[in-house]
PDB file of N, CA and C in Angstrom:
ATOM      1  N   UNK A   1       0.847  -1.156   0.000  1.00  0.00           N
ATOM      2  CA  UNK A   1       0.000   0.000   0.000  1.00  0.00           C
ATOM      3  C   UNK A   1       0.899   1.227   0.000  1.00  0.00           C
ATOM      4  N   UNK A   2       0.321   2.269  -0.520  1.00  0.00           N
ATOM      5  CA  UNK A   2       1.082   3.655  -1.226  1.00  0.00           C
ATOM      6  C   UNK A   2       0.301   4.442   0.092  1.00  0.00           C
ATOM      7  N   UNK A   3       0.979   5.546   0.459  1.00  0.00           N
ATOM      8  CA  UNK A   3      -0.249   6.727   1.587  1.00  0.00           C
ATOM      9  C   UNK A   3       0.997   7.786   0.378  1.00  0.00           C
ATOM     10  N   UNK A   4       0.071   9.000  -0.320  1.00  0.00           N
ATOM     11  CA  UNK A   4       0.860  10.022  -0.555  1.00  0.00           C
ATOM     12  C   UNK A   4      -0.043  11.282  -0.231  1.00  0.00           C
ATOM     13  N   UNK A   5       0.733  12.176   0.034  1.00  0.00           N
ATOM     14  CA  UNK A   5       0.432  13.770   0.393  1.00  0.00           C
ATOM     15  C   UNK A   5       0.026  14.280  -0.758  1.00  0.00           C
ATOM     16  N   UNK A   6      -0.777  14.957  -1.095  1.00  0.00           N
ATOM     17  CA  UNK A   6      -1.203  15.620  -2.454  1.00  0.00           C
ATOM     18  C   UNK A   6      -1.409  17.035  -2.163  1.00  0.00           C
ATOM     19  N   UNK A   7      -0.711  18.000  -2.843  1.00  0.00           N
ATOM     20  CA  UNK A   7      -0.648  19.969  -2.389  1.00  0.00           C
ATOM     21  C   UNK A   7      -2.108  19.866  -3.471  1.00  0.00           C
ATOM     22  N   UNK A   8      -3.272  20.392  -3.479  1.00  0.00           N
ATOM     23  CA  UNK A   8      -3.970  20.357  -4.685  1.00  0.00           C
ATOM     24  C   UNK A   8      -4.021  22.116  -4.507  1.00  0.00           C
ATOM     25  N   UNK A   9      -3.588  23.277  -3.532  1.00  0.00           N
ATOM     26  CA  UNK A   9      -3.918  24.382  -3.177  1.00  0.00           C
ATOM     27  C   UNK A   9      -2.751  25.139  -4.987  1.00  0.00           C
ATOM     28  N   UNK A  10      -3.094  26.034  -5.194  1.00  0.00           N
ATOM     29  CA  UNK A  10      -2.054  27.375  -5.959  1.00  0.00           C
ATOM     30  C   UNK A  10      -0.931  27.743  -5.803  1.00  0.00           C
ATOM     31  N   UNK A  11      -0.007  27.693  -6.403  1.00  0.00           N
ATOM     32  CA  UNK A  11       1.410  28.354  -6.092  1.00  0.00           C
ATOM     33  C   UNK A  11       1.602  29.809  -5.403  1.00  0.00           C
ATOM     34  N   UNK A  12       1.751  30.290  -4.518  1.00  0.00           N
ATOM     35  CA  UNK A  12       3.499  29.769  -4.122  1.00  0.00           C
ATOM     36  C   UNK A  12       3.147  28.400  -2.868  1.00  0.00           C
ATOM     37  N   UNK A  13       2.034  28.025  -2.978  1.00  0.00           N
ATOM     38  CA  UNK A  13       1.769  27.274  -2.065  1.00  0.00           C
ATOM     39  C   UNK A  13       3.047  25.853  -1.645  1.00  0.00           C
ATOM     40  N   UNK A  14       3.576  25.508  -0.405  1.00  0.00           N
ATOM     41  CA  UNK A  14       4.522  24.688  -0.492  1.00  0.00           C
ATOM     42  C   UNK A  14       4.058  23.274  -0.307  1.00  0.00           C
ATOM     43  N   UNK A  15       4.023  22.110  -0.783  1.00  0.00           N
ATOM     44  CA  UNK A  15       3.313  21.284  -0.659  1.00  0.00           C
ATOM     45  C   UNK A  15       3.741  20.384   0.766  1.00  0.00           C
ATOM     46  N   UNK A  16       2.458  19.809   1.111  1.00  0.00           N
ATOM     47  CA  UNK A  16       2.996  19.347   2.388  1.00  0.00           C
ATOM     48  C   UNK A  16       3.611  18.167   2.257  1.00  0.00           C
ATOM     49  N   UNK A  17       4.679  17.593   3.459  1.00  0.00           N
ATOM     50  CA  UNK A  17       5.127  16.470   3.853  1.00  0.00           C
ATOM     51  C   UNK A  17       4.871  15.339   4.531  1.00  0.00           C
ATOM     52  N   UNK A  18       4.904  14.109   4.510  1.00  0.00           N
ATOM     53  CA  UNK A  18       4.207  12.892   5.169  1.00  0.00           C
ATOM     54  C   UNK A  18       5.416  12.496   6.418  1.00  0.00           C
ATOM     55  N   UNK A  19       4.959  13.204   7.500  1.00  0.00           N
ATOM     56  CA  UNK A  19       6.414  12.679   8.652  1.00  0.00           C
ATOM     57  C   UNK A  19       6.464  11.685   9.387  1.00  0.00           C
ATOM     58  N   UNK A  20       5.312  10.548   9.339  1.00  0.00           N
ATOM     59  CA  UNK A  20       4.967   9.526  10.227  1.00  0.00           C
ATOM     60  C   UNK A  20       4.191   8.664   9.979  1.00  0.00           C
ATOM     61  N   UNK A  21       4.259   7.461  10.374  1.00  0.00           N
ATOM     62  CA  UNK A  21       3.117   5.927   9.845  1.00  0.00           C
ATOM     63  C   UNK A  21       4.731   5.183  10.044  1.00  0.00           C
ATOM     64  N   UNK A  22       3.423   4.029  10.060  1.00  0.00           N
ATOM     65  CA  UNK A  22       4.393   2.471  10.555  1.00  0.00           C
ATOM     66  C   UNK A  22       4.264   1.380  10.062  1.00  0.00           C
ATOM     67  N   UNK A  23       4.861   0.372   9.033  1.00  0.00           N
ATOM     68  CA  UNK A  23       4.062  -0.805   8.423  1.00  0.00           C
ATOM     69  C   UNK A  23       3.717  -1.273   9.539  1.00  0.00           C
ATOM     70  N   UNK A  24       2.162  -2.466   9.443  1.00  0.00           N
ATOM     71  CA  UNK A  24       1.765  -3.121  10.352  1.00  0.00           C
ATOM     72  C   UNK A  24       2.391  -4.314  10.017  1.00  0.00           C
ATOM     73  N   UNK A  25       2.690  -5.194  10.940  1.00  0.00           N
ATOM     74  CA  UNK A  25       2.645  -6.821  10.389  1.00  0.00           C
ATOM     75  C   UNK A  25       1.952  -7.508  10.757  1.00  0.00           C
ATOM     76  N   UNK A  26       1.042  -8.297  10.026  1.00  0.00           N
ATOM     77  CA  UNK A  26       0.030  -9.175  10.299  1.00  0.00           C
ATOM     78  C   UNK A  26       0.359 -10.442  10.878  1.00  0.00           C
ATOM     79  N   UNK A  27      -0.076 -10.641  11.755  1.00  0.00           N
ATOM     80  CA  UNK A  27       0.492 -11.861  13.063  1.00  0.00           C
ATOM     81  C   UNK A  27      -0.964 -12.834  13.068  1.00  0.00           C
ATOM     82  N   UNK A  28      -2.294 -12.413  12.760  1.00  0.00           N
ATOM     83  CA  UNK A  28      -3.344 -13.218  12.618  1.00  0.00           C
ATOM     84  C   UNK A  28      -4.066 -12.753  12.063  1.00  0.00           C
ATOM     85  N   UNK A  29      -4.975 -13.717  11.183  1.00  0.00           N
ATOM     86  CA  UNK A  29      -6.229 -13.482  10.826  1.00  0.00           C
ATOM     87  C   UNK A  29      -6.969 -13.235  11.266  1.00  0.00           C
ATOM     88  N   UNK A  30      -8.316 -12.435  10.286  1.00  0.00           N
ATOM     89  CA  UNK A  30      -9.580 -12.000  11.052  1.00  0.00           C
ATOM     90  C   UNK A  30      -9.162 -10.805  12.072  1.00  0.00           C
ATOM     91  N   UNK A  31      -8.260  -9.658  12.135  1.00  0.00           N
ATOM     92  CA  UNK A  31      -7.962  -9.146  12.787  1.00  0.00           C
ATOM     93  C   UNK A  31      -9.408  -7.687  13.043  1.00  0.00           C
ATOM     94  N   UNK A  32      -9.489  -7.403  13.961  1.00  0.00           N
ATOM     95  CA  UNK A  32     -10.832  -6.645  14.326  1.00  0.00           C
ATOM     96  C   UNK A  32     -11.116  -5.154  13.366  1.00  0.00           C
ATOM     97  N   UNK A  33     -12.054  -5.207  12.574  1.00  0.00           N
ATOM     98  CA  UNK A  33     -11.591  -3.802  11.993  1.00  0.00           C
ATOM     99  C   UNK A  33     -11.442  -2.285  12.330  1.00  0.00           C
ATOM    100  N   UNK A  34     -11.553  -2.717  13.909  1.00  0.00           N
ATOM    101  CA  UNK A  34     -11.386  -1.260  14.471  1.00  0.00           C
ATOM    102  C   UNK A  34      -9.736  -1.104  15.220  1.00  0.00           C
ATOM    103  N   UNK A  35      -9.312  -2.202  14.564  1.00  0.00           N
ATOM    104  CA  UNK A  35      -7.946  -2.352  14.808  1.00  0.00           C
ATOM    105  C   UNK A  35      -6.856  -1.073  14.410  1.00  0.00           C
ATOM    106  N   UNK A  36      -6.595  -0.154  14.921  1.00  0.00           N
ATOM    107  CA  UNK A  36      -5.646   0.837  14.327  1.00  0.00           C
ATOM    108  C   UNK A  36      -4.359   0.455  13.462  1.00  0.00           C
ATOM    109  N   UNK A  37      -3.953   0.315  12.363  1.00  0.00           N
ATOM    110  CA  UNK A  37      -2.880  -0.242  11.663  1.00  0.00           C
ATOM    111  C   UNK A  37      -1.292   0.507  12.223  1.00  0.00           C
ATOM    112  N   UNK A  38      -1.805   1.449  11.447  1.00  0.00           N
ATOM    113  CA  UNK A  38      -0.295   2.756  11.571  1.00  0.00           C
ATOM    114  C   UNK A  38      -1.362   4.196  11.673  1.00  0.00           C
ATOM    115  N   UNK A  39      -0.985   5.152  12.215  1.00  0.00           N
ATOM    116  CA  UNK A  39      -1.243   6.308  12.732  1.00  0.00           C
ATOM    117  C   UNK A  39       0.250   7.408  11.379  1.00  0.00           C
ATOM    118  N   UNK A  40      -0.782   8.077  10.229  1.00  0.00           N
ATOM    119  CA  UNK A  40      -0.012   8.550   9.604  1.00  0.00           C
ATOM    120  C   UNK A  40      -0.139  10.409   9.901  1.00  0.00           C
ATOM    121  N   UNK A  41       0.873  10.929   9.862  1.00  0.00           N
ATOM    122  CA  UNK A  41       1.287  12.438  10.006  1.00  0.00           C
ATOM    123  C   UNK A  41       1.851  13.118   8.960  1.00  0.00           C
ATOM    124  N   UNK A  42       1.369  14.197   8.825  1.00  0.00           N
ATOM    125  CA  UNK A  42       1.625  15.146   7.820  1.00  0.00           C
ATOM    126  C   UNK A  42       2.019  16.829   8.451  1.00  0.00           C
ATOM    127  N   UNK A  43       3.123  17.349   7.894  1.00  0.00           N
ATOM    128  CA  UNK A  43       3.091  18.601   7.880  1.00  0.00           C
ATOM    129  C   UNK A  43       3.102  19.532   6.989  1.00  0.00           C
ATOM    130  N   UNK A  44       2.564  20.783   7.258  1.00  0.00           N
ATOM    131  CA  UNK A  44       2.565  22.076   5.597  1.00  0.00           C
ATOM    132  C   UNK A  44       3.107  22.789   6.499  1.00  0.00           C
ATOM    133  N   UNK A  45       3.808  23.022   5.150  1.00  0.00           N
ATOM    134  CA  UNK A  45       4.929  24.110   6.058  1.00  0.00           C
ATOM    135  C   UNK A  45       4.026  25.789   5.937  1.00  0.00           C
ATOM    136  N   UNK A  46       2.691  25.953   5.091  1.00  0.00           N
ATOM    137  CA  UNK A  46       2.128  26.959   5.259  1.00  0.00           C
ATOM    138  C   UNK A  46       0.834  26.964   5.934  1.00  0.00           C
ATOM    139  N   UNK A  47       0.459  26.016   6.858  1.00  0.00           N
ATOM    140  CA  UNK A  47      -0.398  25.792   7.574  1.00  0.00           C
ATOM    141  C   UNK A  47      -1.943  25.665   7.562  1.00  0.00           C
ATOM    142  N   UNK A  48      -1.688  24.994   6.567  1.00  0.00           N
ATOM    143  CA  UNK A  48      -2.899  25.011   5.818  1.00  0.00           C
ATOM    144  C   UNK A  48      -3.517  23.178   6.517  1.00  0.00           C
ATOM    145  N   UNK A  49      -4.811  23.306   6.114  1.00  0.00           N
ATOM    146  CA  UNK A  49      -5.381  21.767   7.308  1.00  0.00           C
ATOM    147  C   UNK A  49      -5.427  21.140   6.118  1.00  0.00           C
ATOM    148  N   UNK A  50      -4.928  20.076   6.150  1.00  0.00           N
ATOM    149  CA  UNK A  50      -4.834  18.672   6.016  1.00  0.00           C
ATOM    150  C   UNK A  50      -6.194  17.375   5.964  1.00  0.00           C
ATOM    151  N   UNK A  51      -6.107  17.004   4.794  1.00  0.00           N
ATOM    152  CA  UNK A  51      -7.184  15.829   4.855  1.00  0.00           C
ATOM    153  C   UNK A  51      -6.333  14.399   4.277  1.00  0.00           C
ATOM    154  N   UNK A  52      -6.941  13.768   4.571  1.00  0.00           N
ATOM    155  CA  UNK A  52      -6.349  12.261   4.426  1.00  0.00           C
ATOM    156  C   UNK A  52      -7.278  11.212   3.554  1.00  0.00           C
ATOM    157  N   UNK A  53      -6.728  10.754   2.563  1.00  0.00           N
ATOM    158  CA  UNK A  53      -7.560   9.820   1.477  1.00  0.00           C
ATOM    159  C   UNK A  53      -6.559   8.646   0.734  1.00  0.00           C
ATOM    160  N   UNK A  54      -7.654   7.547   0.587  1.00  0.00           N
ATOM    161  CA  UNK A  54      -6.675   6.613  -0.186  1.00  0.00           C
ATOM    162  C   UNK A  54      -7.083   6.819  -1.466  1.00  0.00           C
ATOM    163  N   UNK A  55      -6.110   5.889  -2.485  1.00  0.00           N
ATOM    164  CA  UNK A  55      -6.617   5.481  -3.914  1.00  0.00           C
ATOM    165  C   UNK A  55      -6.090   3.952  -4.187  1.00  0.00           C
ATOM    166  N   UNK A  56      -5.985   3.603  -5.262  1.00  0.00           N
ATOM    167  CA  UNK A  56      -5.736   2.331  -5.983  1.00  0.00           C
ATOM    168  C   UNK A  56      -7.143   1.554  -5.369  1.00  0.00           C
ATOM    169  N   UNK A  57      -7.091   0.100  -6.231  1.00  0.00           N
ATOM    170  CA  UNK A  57      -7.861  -0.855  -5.987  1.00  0.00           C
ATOM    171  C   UNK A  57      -8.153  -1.437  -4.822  1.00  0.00           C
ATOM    172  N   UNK A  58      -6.936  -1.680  -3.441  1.00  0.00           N
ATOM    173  CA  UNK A  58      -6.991  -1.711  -2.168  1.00  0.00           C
ATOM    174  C   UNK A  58      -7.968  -0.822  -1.549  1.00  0.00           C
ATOM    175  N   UNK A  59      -8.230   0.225  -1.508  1.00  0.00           N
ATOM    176  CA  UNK A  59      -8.882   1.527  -0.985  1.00  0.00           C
ATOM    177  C   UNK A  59     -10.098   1.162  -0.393  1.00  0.00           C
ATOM    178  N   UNK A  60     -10.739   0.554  -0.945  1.00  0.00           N
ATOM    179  CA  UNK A  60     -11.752   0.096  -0.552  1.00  0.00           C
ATOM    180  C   UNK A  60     -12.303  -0.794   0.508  1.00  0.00           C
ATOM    181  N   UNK A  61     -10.850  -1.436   0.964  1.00  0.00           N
ATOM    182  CA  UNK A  61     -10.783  -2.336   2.326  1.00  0.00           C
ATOM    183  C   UNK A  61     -10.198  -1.571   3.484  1.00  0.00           C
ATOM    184  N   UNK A  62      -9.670  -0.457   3.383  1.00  0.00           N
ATOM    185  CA  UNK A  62      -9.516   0.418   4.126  1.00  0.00           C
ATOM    186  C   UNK A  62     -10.179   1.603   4.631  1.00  0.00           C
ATOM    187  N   UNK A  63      -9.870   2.209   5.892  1.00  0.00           N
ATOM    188  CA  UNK A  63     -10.497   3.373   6.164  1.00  0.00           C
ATOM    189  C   UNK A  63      -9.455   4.511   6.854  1.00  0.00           C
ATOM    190  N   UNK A  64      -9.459   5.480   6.173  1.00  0.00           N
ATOM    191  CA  UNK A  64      -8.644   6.623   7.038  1.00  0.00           C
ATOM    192  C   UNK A  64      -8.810   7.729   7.458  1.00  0.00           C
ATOM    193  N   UNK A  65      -8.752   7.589   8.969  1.00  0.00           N
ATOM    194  CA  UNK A  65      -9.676   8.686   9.507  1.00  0.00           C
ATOM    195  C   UNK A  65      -8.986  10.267   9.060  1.00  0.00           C
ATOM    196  N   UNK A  66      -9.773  11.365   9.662  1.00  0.00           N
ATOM    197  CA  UNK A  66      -9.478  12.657   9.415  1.00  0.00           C
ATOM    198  C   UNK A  66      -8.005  13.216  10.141  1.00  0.00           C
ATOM    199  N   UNK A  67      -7.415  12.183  11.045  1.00  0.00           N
ATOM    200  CA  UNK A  67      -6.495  12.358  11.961  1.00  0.00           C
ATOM    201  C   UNK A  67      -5.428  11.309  11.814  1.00  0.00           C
ATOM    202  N   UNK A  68      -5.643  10.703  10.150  1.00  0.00           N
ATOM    203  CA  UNK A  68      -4.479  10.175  10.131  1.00  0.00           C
ATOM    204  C   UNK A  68      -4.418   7.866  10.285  1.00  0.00           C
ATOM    205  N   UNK A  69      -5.598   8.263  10.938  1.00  0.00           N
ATOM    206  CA  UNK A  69      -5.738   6.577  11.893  1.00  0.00           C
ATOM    207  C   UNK A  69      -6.350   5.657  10.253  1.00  0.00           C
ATOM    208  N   UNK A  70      -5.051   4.418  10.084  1.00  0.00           N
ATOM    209  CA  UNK A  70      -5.668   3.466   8.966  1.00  0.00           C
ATOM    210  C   UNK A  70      -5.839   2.577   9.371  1.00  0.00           C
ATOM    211  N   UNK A  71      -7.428   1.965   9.294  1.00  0.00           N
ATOM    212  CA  UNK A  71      -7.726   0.677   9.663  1.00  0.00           C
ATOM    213  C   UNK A  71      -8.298   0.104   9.028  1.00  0.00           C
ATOM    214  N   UNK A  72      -8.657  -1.333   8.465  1.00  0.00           N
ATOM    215  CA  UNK A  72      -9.587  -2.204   7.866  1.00  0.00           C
ATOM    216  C   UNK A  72     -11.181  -1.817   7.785  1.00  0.00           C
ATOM    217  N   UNK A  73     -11.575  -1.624   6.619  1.00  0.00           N
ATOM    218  CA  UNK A  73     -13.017  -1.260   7.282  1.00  0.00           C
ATOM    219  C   UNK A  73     -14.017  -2.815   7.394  1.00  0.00           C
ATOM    220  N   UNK A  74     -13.841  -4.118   6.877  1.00  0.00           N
ATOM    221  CA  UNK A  74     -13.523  -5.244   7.669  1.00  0.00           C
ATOM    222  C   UNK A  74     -12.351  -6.038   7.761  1.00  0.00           C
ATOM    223  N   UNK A  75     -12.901  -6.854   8.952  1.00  0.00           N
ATOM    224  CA  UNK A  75     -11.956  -7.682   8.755  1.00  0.00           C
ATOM    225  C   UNK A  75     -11.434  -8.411   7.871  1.00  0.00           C
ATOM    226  N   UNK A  76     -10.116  -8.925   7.692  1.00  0.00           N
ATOM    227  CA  UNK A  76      -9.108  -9.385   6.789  1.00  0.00           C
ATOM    228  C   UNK A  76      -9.914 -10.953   7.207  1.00  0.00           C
ATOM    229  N   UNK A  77     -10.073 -11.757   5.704  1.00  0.00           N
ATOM    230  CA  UNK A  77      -9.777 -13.315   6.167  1.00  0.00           C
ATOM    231  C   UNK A  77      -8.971 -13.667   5.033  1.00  0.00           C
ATOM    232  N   UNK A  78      -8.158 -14.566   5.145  1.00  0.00           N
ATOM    233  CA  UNK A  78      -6.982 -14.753   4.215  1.00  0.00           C
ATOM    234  C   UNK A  78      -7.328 -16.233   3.730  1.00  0.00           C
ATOM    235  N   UNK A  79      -8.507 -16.642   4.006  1.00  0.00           N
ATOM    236  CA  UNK A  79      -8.794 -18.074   3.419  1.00  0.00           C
ATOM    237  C   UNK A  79      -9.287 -17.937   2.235  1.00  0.00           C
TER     238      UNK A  79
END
């Protein structure tokens, strides 16, 4: 899975940076989908607020909150 920062604001605007998230490693199945994965962070260096979104074909098994938090929106079964 890809997480990228996207500036969509006007120049001289500086686009923001992604400073934080953690791969998860999956240790079991069926894991709960309110399970927090990685906790991702962003900064603009012109202080502008920040929203958080996925894309690709995965996207859809995921959820990411307004604060960054990616979790399963269900659970994983790998059978």
């Amino acid at each position: 899975m890809t997480v990228n920062v996207t500036d969509v604001e006007e120049a001289p605007n500086e686009a923001p940076t992604l400073t934080g998230g953690s791969v998860y490693i999956f240790e079991n199945e069926n894991i709960s989908s309110d399970k927090i994965l990685s906790t991702y962070t962003a900064e603009d260096p012109d202080g502008d607020t920040l929203t958080y979104s996925l894309s690709g074909s995965d996207a859809v098994l995921f959820d990411i909150t307004d604060d960054g938090e990616l979790s399963f929106i269900n659970p994983p079964d790998y059978e």
